[in-house]
N, C-alpha and C. Protein backbone atom coordinates (compact mmCIF):
# COMPACT_ATOMS: atom_id res chain seq x y z
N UNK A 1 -6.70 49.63 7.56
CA UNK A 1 -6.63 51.01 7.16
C UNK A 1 -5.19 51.49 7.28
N UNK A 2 -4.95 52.12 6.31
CA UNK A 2 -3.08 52.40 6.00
C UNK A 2 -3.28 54.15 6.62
N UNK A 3 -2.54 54.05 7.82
CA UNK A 3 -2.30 55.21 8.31
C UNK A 3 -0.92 56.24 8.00
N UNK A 4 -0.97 57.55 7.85
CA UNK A 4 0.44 58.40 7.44
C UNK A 4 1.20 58.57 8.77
N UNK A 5 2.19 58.79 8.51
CA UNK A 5 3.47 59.20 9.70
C UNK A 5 2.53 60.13 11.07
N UNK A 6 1.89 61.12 10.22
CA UNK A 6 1.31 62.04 11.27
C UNK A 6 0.23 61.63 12.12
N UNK A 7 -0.53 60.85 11.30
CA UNK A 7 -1.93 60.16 11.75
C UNK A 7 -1.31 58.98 13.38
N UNK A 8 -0.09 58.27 12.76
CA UNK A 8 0.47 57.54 13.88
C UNK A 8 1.20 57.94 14.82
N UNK A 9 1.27 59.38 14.64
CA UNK A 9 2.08 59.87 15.81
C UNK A 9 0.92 60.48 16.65
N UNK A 10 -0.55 60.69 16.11
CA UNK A 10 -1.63 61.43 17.38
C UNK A 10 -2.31 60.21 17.80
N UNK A 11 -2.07 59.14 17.28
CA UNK A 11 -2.71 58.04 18.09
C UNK A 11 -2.44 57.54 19.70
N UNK A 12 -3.23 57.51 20.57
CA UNK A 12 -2.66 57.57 21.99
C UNK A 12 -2.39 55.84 22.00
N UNK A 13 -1.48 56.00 23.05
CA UNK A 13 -0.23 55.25 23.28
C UNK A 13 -1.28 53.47 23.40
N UNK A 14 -2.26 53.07 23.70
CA UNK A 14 -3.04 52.06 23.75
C UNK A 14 -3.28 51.89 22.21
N UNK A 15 -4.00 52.83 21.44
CA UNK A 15 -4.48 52.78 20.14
C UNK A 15 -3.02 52.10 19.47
N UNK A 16 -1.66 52.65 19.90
CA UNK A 16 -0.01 52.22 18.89
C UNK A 16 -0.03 50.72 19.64
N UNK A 17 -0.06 50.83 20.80
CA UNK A 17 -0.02 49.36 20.88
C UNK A 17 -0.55 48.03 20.52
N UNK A 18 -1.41 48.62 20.06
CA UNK A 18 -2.97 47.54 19.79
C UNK A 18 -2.48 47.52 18.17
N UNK A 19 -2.32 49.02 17.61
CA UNK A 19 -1.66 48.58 16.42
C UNK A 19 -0.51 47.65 15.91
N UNK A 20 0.55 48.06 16.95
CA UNK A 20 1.68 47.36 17.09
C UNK A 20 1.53 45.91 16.99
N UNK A 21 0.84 45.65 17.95
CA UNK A 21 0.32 44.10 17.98
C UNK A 21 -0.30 43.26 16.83
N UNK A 22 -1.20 44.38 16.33
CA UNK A 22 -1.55 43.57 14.38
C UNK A 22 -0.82 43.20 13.98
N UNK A 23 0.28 44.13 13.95
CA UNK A 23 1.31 44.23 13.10
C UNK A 23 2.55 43.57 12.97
N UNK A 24 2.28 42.79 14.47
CA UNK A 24 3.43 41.97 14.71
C UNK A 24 2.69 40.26 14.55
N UNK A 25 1.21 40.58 14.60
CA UNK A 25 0.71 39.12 14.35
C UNK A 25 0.52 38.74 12.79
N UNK A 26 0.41 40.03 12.31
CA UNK A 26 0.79 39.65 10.51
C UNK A 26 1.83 39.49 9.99
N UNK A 27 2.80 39.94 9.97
CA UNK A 27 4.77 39.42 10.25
C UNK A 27 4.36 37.87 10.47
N UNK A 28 4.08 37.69 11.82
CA UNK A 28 3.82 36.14 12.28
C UNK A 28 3.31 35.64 10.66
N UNK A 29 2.67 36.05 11.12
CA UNK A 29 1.27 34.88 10.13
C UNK A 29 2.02 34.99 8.60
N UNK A 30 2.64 35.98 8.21
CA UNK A 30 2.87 35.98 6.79
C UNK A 30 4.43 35.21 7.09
N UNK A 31 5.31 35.13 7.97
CA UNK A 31 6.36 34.36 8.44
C UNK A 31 6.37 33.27 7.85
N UNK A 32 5.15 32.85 8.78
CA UNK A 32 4.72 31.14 8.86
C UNK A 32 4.06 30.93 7.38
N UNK A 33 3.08 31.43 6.90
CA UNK A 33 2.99 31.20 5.53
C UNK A 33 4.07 31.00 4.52
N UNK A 34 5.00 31.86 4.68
CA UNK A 34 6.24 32.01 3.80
C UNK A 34 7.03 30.92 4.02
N UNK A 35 7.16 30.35 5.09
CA UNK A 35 8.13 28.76 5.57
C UNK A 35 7.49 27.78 5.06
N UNK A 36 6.20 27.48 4.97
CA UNK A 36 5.45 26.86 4.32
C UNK A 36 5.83 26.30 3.12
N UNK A 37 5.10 27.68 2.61
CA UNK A 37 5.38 27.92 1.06
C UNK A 37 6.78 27.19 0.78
N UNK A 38 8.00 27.56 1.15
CA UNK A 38 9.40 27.08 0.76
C UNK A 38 9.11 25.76 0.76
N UNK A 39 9.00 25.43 2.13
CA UNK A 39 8.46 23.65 2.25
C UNK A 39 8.08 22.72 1.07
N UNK A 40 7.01 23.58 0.86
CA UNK A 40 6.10 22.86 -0.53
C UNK A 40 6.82 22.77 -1.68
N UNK A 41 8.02 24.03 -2.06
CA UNK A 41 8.91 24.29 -3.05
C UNK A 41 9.79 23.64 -3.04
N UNK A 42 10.36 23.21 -1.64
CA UNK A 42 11.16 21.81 -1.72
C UNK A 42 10.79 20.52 -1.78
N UNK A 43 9.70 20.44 -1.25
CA UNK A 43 9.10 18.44 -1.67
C UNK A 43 9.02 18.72 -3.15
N UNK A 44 8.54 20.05 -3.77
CA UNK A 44 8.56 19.74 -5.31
C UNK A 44 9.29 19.59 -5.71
N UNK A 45 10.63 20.12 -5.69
CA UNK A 45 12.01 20.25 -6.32
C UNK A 45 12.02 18.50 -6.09
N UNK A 46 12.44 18.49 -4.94
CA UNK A 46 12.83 16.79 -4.99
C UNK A 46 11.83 16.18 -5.52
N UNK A 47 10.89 16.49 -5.77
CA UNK A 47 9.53 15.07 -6.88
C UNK A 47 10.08 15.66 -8.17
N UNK A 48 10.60 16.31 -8.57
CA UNK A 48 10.77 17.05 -10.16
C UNK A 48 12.26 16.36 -10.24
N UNK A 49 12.79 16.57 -9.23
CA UNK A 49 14.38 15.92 -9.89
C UNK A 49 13.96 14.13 -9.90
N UNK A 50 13.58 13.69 -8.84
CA UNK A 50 12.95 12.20 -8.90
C UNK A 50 12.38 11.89 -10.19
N UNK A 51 11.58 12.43 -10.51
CA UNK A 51 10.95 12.14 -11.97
C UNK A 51 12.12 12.29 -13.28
N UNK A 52 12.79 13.04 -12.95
CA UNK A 52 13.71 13.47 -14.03
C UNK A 52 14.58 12.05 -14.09
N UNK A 53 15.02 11.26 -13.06
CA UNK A 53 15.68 10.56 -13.02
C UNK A 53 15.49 8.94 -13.15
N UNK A 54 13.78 9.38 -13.10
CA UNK A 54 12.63 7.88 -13.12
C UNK A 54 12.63 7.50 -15.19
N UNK A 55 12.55 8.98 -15.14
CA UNK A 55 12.26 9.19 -16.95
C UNK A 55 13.78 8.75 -17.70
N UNK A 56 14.64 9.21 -17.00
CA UNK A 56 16.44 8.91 -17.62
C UNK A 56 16.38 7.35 -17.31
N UNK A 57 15.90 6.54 -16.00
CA UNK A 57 16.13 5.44 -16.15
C UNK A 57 15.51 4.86 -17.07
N UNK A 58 13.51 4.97 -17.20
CA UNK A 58 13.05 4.58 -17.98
C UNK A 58 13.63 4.84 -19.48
N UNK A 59 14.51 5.73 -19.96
CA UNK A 59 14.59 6.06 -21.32
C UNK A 59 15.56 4.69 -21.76
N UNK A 60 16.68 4.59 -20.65
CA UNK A 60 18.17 4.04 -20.74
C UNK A 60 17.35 2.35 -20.58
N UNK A 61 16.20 1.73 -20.33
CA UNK A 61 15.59 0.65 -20.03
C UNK A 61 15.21 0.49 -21.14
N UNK A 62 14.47 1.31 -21.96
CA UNK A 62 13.48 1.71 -23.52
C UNK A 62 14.65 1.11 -24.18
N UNK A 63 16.05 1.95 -24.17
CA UNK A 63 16.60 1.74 -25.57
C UNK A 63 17.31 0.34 -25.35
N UNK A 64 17.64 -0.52 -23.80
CA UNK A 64 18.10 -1.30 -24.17
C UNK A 64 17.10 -2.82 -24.13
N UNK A 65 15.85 -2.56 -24.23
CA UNK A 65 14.77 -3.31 -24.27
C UNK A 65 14.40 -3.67 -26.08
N UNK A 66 15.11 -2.58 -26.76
CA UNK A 66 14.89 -2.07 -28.26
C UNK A 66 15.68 -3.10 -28.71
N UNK A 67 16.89 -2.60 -28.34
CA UNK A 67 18.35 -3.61 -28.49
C UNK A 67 18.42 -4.68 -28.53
N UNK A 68 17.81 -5.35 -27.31
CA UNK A 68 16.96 -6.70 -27.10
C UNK A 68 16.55 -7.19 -28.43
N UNK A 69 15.30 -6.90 -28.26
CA UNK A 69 14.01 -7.18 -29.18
C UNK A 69 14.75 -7.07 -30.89
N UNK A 70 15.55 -6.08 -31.18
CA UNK A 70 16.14 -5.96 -32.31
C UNK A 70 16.95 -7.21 -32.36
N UNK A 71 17.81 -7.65 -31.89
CA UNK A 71 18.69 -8.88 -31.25
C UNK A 71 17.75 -10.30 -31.27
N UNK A 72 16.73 -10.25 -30.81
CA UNK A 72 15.79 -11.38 -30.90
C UNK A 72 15.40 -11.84 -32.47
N UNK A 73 14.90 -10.39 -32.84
CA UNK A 73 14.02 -10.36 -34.27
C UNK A 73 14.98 -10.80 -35.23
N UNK A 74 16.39 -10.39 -35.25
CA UNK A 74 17.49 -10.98 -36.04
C UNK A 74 17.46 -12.46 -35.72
N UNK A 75 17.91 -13.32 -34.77
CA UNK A 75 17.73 -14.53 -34.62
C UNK A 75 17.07 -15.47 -35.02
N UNK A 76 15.07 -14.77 -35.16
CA UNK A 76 14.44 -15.60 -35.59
C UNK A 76 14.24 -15.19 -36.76
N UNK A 77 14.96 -14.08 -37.47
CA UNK A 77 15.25 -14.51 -39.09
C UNK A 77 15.90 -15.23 -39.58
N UNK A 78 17.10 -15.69 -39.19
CA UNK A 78 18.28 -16.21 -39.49
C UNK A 78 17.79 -17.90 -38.78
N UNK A 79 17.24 -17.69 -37.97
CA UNK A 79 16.34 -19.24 -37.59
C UNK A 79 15.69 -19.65 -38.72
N UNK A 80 14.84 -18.99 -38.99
CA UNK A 80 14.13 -18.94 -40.63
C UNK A 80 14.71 -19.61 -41.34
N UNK A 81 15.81 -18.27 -41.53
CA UNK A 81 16.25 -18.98 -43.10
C UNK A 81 17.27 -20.88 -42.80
N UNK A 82 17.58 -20.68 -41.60
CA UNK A 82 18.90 -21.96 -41.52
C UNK A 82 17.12 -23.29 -41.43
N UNK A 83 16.17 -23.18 -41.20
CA UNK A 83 15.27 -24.08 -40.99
C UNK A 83 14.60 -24.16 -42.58
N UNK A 84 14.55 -23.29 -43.73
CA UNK A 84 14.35 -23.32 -44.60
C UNK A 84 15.53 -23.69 -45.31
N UNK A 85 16.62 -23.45 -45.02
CA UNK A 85 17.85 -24.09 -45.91
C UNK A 85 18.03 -26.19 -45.43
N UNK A 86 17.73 -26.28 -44.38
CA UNK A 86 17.78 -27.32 -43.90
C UNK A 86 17.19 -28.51 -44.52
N UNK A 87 15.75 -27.62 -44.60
CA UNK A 87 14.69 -28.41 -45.54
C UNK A 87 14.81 -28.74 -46.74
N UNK A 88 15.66 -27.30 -47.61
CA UNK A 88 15.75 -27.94 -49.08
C UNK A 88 16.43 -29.31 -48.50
N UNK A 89 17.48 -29.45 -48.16
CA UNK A 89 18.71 -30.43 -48.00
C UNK A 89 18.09 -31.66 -48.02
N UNK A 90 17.19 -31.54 -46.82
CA UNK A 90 16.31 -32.60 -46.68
C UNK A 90 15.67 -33.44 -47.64
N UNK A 91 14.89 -32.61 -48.02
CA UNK A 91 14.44 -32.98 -49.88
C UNK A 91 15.11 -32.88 -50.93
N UNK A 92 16.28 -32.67 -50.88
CA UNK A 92 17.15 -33.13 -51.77
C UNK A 92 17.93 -34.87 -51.48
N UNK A 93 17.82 -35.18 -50.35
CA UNK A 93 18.58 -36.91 -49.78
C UNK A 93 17.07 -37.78 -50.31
């Protein structure tokens, strides 16, 4: 119950203290909630930048896995063709 200036000034001196005391255990309690809270906002931050940096490696792995495979696929064309040129030769002796 939200009391006015006047209402807390006729309250006798046990009734302010007892209030006082809520009032200092909700401070507490909303304190400690609030440290919390940050807590949680920092393991996230650091899992959000981690990921950011899991995804940049994975990207920089992607393109040179591409590179690769592009690099391979040329080879065994050019394998191709030098194993098909070989052959005419062949059947031409």
């Amino acid at each position: 119950m939200a009391y006015t200036n006047d209402e807390l000034e006729k309250l006798n001196p046990e009734e302010k203290k007892r209030k006082l005391h809520d009032l200092q255990m909700q401070i507490i309690m909303l304190d400690s909630d609030n440290r919390k809270v940050q807590a949680r906002k920092s393991i996230l931050e650091a899992e959000i930048r981690k990921i950011k940096m899991d995804q940049e490696r994975a990207r920089i792995e992607l393109e040179r896995r591409k590179q690769e495979y592009d690099k391979i696929e040329y080879q065994i064309i050019k394998n191709e063709e030098d194993l098909k040129r070989m052959k005419k030769k062949m059947n031409l002796l």
